[in-house]
C-alpha atoms as a PDB file:
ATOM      1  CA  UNK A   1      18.941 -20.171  12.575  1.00  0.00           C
ATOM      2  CA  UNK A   2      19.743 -16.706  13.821  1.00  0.00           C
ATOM      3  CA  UNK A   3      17.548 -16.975  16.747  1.00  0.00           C
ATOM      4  CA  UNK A   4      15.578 -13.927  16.209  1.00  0.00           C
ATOM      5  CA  UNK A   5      13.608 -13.075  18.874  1.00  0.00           C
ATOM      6  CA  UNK A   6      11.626 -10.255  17.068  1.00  0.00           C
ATOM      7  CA  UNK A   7      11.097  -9.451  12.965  1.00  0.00           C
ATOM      8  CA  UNK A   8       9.879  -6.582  11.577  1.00  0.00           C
ATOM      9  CA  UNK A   9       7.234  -7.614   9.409  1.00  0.00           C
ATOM     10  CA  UNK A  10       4.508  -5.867   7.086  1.00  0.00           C
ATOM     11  CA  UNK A  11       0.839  -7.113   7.984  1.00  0.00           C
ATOM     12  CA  UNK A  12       0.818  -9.223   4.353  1.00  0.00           C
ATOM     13  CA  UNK A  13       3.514 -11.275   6.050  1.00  0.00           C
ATOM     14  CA  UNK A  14       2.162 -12.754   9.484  1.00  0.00           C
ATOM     15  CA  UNK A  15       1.436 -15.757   8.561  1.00  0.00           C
ATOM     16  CA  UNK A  16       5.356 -16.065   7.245  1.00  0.00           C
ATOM     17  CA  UNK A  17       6.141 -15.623  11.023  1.00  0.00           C
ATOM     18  CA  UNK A  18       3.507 -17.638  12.744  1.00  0.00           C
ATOM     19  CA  UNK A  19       4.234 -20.915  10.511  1.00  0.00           C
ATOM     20  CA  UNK A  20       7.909 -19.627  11.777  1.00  0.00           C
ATOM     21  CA  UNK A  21       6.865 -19.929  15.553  1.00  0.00           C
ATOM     22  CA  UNK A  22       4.854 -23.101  14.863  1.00  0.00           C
ATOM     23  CA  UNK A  23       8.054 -24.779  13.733  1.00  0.00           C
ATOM     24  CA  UNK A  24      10.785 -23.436  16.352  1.00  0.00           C
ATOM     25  CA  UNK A  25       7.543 -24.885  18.977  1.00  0.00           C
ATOM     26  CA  UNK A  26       7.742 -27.956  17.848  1.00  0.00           C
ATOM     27  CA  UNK A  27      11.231 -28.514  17.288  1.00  0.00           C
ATOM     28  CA  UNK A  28      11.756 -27.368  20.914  1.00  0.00           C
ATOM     29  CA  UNK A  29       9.047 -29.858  22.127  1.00  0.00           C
ATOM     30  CA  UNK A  30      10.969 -32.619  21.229  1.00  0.00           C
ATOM     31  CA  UNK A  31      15.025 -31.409  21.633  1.00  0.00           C
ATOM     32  CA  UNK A  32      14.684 -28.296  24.080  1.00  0.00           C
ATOM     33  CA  UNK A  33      14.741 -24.853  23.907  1.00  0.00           C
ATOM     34  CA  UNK A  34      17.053 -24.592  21.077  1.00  0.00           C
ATOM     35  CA  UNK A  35      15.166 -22.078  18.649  1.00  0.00           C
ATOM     36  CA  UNK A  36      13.625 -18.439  20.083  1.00  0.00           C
ATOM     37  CA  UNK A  37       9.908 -18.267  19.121  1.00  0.00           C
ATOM     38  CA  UNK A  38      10.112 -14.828  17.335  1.00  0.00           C
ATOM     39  CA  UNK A  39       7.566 -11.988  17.394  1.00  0.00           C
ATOM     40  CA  UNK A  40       6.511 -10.512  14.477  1.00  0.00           C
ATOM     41  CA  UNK A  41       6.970  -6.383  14.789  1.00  0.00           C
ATOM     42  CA  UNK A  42       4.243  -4.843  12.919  1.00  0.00           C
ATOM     43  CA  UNK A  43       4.557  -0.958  12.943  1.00  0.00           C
ATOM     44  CA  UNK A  44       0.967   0.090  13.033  1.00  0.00           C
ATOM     45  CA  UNK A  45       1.883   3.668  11.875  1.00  0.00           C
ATOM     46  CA  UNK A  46       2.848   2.570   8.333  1.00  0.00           C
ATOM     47  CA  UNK A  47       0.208   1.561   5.921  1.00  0.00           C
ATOM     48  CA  UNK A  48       0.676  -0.198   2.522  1.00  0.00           C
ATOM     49  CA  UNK A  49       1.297   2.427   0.334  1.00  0.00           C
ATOM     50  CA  UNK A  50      -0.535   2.764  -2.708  1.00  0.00           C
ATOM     51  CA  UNK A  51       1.016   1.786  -5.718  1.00  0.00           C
ATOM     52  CA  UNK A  52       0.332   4.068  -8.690  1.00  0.00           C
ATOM     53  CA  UNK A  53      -2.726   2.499 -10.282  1.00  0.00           C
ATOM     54  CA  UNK A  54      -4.270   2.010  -6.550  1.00  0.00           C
ATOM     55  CA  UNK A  55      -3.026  -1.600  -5.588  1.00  0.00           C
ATOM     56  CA  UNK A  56      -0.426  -2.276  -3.061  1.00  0.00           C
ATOM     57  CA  UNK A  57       2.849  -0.524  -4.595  1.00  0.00           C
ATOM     58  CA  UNK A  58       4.504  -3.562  -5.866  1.00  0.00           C
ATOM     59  CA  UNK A  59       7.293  -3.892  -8.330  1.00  0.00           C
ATOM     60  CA  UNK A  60       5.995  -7.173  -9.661  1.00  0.00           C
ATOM     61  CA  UNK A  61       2.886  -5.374 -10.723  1.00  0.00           C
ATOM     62  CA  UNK A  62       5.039  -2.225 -12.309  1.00  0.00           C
ATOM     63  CA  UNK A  63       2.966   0.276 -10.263  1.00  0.00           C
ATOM     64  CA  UNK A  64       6.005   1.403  -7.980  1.00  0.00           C
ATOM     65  CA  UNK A  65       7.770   4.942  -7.373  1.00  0.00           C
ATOM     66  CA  UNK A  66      11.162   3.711  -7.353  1.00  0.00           C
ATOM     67  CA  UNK A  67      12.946   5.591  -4.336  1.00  0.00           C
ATOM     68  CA  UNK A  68      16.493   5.832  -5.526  1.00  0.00           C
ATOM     69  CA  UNK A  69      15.705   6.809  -9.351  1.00  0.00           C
ATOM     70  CA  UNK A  70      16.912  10.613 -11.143  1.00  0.00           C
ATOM     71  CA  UNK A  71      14.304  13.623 -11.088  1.00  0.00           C
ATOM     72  CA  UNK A  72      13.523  13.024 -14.425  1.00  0.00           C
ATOM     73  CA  UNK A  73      12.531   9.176 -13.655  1.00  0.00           C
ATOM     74  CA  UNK A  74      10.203  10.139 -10.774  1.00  0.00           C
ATOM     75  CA  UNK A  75       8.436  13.279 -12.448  1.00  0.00           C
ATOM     76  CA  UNK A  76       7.336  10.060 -15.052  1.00  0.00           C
ATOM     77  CA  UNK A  77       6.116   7.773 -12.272  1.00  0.00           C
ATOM     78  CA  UNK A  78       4.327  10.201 -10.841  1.00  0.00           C
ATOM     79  CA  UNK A  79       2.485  12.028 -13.754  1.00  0.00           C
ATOM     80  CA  UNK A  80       1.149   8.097 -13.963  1.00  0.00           C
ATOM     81  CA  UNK A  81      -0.474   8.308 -11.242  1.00  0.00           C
ATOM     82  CA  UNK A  82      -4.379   7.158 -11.633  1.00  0.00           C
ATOM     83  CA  UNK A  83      -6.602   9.955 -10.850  1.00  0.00           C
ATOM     84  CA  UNK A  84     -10.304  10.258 -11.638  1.00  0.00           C
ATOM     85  CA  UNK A  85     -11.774  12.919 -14.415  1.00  0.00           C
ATOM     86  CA  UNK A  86     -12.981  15.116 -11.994  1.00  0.00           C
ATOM     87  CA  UNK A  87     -11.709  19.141 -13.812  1.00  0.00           C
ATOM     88  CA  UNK A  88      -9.939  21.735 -12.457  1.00  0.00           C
ATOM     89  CA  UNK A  89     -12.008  23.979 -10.436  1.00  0.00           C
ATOM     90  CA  UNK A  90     -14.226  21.298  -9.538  1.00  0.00           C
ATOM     91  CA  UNK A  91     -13.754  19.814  -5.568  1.00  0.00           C
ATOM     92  CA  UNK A  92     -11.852  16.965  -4.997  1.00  0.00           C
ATOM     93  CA  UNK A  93     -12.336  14.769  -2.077  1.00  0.00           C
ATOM     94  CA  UNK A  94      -8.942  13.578  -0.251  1.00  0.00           C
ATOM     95  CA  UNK A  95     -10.871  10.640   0.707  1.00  0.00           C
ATOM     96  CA  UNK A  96     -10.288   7.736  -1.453  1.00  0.00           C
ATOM     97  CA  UNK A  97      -7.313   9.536  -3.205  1.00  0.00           C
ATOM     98  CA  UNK A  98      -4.811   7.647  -4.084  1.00  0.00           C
ATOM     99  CA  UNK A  99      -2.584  10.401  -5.452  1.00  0.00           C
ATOM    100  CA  UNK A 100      -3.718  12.378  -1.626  1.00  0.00           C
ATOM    101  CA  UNK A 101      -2.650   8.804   0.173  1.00  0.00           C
ATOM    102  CA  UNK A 102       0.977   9.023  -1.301  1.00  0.00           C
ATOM    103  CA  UNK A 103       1.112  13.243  -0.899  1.00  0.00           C
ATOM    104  CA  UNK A 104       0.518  12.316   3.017  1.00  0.00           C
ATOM    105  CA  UNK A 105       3.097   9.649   3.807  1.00  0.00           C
ATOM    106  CA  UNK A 106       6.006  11.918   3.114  1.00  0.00           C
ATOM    107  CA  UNK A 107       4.178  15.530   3.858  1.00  0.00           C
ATOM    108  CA  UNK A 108       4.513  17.343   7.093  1.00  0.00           C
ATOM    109  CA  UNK A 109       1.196  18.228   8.572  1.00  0.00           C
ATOM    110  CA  UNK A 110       0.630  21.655   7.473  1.00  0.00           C
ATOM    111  CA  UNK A 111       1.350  20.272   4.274  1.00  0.00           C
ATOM    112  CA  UNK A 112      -1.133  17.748   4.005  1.00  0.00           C
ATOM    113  CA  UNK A 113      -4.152  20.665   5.478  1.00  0.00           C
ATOM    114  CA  UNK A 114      -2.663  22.887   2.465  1.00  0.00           C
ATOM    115  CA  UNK A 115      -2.944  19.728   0.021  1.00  0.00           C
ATOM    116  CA  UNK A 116      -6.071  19.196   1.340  1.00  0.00           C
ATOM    117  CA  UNK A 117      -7.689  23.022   1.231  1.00  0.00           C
ATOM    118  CA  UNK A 118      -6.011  22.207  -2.195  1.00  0.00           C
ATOM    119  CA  UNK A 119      -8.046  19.546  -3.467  1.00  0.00           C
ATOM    120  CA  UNK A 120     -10.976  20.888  -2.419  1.00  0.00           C
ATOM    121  CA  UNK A 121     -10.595  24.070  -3.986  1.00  0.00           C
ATOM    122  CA  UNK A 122     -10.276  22.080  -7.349  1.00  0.00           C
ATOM    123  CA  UNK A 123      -6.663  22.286  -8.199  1.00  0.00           C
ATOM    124  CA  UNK A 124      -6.506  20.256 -11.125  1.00  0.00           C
ATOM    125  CA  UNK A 125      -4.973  17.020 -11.431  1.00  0.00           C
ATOM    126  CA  UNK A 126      -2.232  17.905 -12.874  1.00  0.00           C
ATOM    127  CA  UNK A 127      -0.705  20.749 -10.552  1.00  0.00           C
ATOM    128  CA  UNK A 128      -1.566  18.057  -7.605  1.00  0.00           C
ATOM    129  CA  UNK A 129       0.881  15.696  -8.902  1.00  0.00           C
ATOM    130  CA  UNK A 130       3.446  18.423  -9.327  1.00  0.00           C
ATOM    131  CA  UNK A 131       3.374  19.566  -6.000  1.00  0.00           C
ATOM    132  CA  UNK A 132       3.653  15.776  -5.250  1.00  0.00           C
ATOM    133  CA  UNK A 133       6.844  15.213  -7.310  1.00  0.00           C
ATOM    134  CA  UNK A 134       8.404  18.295  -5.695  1.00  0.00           C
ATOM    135  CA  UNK A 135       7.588  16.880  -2.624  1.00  0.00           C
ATOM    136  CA  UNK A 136       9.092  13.701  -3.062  1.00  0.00           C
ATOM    137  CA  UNK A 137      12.087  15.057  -5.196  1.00  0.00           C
ATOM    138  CA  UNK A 138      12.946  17.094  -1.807  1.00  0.00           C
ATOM    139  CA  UNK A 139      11.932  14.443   0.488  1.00  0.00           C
ATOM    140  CA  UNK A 140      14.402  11.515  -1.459  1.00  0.00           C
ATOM    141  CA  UNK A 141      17.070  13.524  -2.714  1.00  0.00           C
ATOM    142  CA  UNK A 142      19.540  12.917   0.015  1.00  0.00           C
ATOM    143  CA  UNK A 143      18.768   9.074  -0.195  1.00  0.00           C
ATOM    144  CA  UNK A 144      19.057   9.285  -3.622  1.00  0.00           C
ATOM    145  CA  UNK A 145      22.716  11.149  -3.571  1.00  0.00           C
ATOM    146  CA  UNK A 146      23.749   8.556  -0.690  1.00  0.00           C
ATOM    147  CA  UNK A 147      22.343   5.850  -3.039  1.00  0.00           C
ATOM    148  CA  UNK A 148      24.757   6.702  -5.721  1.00  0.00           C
ATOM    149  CA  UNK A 149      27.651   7.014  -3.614  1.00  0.00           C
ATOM    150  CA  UNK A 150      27.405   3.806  -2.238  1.00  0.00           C
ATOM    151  CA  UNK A 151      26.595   2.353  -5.945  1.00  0.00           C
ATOM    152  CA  UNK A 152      29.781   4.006  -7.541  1.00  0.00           C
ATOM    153  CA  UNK A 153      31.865   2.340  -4.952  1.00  0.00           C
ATOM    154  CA  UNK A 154      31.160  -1.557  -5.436  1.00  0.00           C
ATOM    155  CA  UNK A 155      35.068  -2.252  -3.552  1.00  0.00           C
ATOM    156  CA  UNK A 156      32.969  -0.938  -0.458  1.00  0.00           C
ATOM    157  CA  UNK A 157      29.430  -2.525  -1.149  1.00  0.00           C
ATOM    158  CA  UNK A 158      31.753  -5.797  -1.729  1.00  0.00           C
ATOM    159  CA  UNK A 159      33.664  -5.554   1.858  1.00  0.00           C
ATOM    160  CA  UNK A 160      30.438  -4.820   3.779  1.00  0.00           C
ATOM    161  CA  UNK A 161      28.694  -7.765   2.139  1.00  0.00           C
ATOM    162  CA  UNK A 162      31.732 -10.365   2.672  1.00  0.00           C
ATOM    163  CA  UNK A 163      32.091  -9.130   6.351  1.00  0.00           C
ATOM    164  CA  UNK A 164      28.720  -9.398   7.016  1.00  0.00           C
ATOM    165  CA  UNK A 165      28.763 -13.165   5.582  1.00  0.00           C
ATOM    166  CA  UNK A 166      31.511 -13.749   7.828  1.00  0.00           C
ATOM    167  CA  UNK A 167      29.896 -12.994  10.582  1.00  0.00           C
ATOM    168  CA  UNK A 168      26.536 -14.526   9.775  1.00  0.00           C
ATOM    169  CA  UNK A 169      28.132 -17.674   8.607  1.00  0.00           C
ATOM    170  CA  UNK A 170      30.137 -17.958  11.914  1.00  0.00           C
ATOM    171  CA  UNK A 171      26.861 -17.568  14.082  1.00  0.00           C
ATOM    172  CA  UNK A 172      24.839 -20.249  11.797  1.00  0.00           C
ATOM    173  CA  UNK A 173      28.073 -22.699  12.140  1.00  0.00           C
ATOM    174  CA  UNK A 174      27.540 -22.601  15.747  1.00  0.00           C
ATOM    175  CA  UNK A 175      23.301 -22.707  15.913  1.00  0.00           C
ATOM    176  CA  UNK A 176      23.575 -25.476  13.027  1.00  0.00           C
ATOM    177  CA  UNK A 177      26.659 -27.771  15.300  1.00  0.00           C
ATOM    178  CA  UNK A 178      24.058 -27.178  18.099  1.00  0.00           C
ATOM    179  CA  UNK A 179      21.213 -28.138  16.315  1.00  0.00           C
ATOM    180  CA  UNK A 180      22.945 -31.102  14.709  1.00  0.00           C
ATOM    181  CA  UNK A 181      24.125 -32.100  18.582  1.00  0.00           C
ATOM    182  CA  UNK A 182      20.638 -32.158  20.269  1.00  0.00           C
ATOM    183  CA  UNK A 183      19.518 -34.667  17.073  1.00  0.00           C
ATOM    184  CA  UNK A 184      22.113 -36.687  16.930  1.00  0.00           C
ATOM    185  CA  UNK A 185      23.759 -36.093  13.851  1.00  0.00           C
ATOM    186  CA  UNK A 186      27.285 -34.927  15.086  1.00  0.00           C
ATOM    187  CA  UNK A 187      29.160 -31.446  14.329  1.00  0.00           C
ATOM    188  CA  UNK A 188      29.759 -29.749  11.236  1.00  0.00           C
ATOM    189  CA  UNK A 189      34.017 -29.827  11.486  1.00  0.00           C
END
């Protein structure tokens, strides 16, 4: 509709884009090149992350860190985390750490060595997901404090989403009048 040449796309979602291409193909086959055949954009760099109880971080499975929440809210999440019963002062592998997998998608890479020597050292469980929540307290704070400016002013969140209508309706009236052309079912007026 848009004609989207590329999408960002997580790897769980390919096959949304491929039956995507397979349809713009064959609708061009028979009117002309009338649809782009998009690329999916899959950034390699960023993994799934782990939800709290190991799956893919989902909200329909309740296993999320929600981004945007108050301190209070994410110290909760992440004192949910599942670890295993491994106790403090015994070594703790970062391998196969789910708690370790969150800790290094937001830490710089001094931090994750330190977290690391940490584990291994046998911090307990406990401090681990403390340094973890202070991590991600400083890491989403700003987001969260541009967040709630944005939600306290709903006359601006209501202009950006009517203009942006606009402007996406506009373009679809014109691909849809074009679309409706090449197969012979006249304009929308």
């Amino acid at each position: 509709m848009f004609k989207a040449t590329h999408v960002p796309v997580g790897q769980d979602q390919v096959q949304h884009i491929e039956m995507t291409r397979d349809i713009a193909q064959r609708f061009n086959h028979h009117y002309g090149d009338i649809f782009a055949i998009p690329e999916g954009v899959i950034d390699k760099e960023s993994a799934v992350l782990p939800g709290l109880d190991g799956r893919k971080m989902s909200k329909s499975y309740g296993n999320i860190i929600p981004l945007f929440c108050d301190s209070k809210t994410l110290r909760k999440h992440v004192m949910k985390i599942k670890t295993n019963s491994l106790e403090p002062g015994e070594p703790k592998s970062s391998e196969d750490c789910l708690l370790f997998d969150i800790y290094k998608s937001f830490a710089s890479d001094s931090q994750i060595s330190s977290m690391q020597k940490d584990l291994e050292d046998g911090i307990s469980w406990g401090d681990a997901k403390n340094q973890l929540y202070e991590l991600l307290d400083e890491q989403l704070s700003s987001y969260r404090l541009r967040y709630d400016e944005l939600m306290s002013d709903s006359s601006y969140l209501d202009k950006v989403l009517r203009d942006g209508a606009e402007r996406a309706r506009e373009v679809a009236h014109t691909n849809l009048n074009e679309i409706k052309s090449v197969i012979g079912l006249g304009s929308l007026s």
